[in-house]
N, C-alpha and C. Protein backbone atom coordinates (compact mmCIF):
# COMPACT_ATOMS: atom_id res chain seq x y z
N UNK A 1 105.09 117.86 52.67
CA UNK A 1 104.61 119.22 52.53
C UNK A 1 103.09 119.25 52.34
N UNK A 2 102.34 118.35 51.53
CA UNK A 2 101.25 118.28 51.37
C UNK A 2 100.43 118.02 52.55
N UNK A 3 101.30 117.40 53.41
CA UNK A 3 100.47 116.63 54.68
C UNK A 3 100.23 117.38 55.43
N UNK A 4 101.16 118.79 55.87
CA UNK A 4 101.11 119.86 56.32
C UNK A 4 100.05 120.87 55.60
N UNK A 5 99.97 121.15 54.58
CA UNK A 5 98.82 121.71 53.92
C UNK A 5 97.81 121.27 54.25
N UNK A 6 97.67 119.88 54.17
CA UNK A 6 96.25 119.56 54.40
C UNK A 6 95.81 119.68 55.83
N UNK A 7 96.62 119.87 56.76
CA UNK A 7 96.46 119.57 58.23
C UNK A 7 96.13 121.16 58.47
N UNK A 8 96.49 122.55 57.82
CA UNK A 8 96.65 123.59 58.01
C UNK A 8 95.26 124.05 57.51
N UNK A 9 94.68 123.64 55.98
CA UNK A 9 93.45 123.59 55.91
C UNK A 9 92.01 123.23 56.68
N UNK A 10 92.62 121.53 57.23
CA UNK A 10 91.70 120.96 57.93
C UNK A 10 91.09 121.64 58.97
N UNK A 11 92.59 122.22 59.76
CA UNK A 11 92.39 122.87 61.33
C UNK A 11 91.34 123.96 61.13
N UNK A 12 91.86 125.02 59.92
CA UNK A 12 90.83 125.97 60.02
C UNK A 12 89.41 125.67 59.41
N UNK A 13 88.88 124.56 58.66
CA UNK A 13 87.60 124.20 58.05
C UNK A 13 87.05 123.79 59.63
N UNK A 14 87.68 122.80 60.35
CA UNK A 14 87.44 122.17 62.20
C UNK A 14 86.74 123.67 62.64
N UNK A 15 87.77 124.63 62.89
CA UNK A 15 87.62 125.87 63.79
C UNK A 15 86.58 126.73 63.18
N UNK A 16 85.97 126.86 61.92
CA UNK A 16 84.99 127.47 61.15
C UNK A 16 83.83 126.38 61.14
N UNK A 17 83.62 125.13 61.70
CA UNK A 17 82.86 124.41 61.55
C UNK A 17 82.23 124.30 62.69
N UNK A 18 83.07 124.32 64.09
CA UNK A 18 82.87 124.28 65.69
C UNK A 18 82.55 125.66 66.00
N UNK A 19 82.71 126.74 65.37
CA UNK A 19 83.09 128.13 65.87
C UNK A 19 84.14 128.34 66.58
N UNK A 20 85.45 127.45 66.65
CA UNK A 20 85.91 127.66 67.59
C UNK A 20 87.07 128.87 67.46
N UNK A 21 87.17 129.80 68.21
CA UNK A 21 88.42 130.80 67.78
C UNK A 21 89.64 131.05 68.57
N UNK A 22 90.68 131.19 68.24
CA UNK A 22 91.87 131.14 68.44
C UNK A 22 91.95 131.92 69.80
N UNK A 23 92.42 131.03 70.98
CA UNK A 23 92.73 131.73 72.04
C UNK A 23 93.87 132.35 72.32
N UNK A 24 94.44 134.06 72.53
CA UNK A 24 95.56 133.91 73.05
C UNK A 24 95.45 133.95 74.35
N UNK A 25 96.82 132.86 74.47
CA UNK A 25 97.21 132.87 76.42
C UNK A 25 98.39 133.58 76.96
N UNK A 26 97.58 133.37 77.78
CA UNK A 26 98.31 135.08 78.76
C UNK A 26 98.57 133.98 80.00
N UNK A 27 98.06 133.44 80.68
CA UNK A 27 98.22 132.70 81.38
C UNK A 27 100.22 131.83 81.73
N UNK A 28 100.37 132.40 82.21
CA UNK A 28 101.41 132.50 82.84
C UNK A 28 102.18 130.49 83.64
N UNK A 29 101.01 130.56 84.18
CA UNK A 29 101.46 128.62 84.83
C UNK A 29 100.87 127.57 83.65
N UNK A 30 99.90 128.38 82.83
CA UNK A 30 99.39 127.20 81.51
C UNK A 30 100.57 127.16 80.73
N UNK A 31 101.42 128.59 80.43
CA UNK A 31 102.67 128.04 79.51
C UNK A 31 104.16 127.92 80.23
N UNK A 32 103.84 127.66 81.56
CA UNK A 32 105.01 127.16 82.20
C UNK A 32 104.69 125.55 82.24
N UNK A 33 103.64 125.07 82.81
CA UNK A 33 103.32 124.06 82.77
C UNK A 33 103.61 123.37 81.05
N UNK A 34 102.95 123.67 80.63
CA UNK A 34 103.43 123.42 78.53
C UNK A 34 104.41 123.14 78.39
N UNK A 35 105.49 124.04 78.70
CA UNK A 35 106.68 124.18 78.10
C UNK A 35 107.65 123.26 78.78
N UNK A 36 107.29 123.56 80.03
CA UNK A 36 107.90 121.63 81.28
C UNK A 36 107.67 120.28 80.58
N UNK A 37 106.24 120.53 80.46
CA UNK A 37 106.09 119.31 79.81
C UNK A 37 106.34 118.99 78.40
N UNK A 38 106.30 119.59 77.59
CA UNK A 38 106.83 119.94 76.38
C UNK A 38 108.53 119.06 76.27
N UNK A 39 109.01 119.94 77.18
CA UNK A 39 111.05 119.23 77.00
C UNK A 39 110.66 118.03 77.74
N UNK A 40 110.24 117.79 79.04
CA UNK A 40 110.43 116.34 79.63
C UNK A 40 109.68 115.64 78.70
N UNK A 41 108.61 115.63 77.45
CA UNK A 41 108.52 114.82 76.89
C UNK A 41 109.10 114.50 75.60
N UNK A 42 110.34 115.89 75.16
CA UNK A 42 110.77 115.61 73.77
C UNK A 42 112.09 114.98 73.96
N UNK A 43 113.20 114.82 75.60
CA UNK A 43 113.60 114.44 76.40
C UNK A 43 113.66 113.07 76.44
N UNK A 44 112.17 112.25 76.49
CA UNK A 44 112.37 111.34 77.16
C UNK A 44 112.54 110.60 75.56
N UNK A 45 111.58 111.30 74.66
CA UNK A 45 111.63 110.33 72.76
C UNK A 45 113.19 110.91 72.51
N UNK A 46 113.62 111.64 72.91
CA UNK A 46 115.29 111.28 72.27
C UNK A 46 116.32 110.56 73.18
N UNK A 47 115.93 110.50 74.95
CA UNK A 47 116.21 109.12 75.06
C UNK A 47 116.10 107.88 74.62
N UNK A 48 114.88 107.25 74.09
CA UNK A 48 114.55 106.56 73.48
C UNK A 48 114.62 106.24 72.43
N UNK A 49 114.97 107.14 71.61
CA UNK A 49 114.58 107.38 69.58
C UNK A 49 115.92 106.17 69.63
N UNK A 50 117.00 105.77 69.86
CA UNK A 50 118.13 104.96 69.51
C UNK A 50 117.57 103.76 69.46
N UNK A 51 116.60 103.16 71.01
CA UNK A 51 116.61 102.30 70.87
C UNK A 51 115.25 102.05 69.79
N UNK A 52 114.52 103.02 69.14
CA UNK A 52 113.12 102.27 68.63
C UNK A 52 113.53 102.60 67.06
N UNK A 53 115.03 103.39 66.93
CA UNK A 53 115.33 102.84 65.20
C UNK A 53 115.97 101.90 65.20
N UNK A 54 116.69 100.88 66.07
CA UNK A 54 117.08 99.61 66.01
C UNK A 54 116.05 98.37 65.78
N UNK A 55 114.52 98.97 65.76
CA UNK A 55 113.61 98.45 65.35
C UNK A 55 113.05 98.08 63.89
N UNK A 56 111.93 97.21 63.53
CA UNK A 56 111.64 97.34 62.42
C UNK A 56 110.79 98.51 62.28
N UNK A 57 110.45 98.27 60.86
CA UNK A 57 109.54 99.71 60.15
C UNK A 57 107.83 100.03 61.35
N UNK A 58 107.33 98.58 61.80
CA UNK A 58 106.25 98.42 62.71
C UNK A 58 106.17 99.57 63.89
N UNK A 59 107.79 98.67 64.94
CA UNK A 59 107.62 99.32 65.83
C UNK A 59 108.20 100.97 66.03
N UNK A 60 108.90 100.97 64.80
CA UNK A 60 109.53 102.30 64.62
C UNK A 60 107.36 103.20 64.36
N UNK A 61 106.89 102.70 63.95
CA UNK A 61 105.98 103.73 63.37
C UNK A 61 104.63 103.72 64.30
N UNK A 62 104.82 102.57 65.22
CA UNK A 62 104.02 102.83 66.55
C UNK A 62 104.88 103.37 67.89
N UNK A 63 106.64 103.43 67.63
CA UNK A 63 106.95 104.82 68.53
C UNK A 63 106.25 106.14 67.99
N UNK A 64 106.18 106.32 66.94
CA UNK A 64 105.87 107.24 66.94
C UNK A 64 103.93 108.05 66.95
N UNK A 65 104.24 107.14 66.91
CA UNK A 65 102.61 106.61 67.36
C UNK A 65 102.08 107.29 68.42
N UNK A 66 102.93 106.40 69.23
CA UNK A 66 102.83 106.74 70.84
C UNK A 66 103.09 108.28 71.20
N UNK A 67 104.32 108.80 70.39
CA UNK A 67 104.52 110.11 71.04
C UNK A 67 103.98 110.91 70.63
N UNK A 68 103.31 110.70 69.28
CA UNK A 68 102.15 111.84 68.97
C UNK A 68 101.12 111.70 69.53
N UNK A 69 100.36 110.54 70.43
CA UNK A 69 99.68 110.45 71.30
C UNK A 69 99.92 111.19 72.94
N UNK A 70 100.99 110.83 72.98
CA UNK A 70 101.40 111.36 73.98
C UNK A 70 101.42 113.28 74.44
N UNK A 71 102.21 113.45 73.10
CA UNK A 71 102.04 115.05 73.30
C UNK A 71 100.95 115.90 73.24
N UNK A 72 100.20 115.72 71.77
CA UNK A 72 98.96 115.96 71.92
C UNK A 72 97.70 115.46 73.13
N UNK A 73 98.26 114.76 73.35
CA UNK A 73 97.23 113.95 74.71
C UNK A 73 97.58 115.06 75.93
N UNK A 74 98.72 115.44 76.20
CA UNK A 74 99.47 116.22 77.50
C UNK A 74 98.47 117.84 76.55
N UNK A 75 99.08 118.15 75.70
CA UNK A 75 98.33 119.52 75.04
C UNK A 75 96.72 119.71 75.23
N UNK A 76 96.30 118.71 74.99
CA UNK A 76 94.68 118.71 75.02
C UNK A 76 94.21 118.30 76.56
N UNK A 77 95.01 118.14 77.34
CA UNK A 77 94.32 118.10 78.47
C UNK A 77 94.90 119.66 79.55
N UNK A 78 96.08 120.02 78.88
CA UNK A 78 95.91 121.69 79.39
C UNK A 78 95.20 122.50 78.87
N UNK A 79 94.63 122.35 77.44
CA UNK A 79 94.06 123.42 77.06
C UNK A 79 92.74 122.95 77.85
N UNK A 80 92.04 121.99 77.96
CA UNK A 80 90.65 121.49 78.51
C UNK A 80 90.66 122.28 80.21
N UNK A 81 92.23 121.86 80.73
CA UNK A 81 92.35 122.56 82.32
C UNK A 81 92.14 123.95 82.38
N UNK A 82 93.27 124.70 81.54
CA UNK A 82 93.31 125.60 81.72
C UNK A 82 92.95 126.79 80.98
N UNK A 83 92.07 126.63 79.75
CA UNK A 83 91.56 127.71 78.89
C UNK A 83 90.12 127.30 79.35
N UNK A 84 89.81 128.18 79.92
CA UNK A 84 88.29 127.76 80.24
C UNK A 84 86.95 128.33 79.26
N UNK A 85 86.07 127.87 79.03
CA UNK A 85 85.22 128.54 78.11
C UNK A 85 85.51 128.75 76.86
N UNK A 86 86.60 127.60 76.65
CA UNK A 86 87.18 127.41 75.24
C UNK A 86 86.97 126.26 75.04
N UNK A 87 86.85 125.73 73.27
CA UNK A 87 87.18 124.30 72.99
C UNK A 87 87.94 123.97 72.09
N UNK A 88 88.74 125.16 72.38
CA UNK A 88 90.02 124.60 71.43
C UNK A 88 90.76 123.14 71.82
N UNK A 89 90.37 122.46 73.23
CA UNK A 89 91.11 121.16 73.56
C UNK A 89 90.25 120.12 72.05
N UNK A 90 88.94 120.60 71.93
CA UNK A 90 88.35 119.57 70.83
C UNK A 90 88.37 119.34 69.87
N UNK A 91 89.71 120.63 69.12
CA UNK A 91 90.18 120.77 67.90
C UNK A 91 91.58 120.03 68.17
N UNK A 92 92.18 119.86 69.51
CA UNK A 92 92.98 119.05 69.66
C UNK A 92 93.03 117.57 69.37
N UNK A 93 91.98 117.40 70.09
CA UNK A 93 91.32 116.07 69.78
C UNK A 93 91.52 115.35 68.77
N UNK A 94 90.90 115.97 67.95
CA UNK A 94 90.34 115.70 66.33
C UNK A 94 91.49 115.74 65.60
N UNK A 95 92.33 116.98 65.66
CA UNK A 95 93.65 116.80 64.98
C UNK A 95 94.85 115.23 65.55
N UNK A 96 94.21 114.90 66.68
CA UNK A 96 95.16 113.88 67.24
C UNK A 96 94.76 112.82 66.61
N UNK A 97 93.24 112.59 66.45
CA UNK A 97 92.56 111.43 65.81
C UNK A 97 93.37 111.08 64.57
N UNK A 98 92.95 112.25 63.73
CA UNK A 98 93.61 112.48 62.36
C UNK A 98 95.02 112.33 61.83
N UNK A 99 95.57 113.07 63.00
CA UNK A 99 97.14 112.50 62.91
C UNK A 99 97.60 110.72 63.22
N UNK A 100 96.76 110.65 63.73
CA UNK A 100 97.28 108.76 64.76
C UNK A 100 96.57 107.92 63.05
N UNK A 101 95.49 108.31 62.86
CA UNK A 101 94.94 107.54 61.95
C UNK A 101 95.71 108.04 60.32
N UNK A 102 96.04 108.77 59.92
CA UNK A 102 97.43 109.23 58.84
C UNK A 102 98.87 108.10 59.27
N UNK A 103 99.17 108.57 60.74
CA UNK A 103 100.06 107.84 60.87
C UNK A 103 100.42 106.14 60.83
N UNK A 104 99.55 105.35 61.55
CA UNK A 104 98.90 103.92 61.05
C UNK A 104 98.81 103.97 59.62
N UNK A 105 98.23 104.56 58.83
CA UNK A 105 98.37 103.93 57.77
C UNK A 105 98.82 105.00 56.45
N UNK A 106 100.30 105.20 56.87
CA UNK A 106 100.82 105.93 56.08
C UNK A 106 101.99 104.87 55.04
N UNK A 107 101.82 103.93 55.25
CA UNK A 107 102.31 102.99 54.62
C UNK A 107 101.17 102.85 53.22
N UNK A 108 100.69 102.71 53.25
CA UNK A 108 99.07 102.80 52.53
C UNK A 108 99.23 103.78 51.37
N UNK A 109 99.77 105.02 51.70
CA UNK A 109 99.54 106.23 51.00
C UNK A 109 100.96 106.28 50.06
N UNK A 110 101.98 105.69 51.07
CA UNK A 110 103.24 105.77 49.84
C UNK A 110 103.06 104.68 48.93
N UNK A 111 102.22 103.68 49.38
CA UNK A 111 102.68 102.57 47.99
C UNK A 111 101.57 103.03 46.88
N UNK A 112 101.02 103.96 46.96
CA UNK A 112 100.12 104.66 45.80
C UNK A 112 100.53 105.73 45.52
């Protein structure tokens, strides 16, 4: 819960720091495109999720690694395509950084 707080804070200190402001989309093939890609990629990690908890704690926590790379990576390169004259893809960014680098070393944070 905290991790979420802090991520909810962060975003808006990011977006008050960049100027960046909340786009709504209207855009019609940006959230068809999203939402395609969205299931074929939550799709393919619950194909997968069986075989990467038969794993240890490592590779279990660089699947997930990967797919928060992954989604946010697919997110931040539609918003960069298709919101133009926006930079909300660079608040993407940054939240992806932040999340990948929490996630690596979230082992770290529970043994304290």
């Amino acid at each position: 819960m905290a991790v979420f707080l802090l991520f909810f804070f962060l975003e808006k200190a990011i977006r008050k720091w960049l100027g960046i402001h909340k786009v709504k989309i209207s855009d019609n093939s940006y959230k068809k495109k999203d939402l395609t890609g969205r299931i074929l990629i939550a799709v393919v990690l619950l194909c997968t999720l069986p075989y990467a908890l038969t794993k240890d704690g490592n590779v279990q926590q660089l699947y997930f690694i990967f797919y928060l790379i992954v989604l946010l990576g697919f997110q931040t390169y539609l918003q960069w395509r298709y919101l133009k004259n926006s930079k909300e893809y660079i608040l993407t960014l940054i939240l992806l950084f932040l999340s990948v680098l929490l996630l690596y070393n979230i082992q770290f944070f529970i043994t304290f």
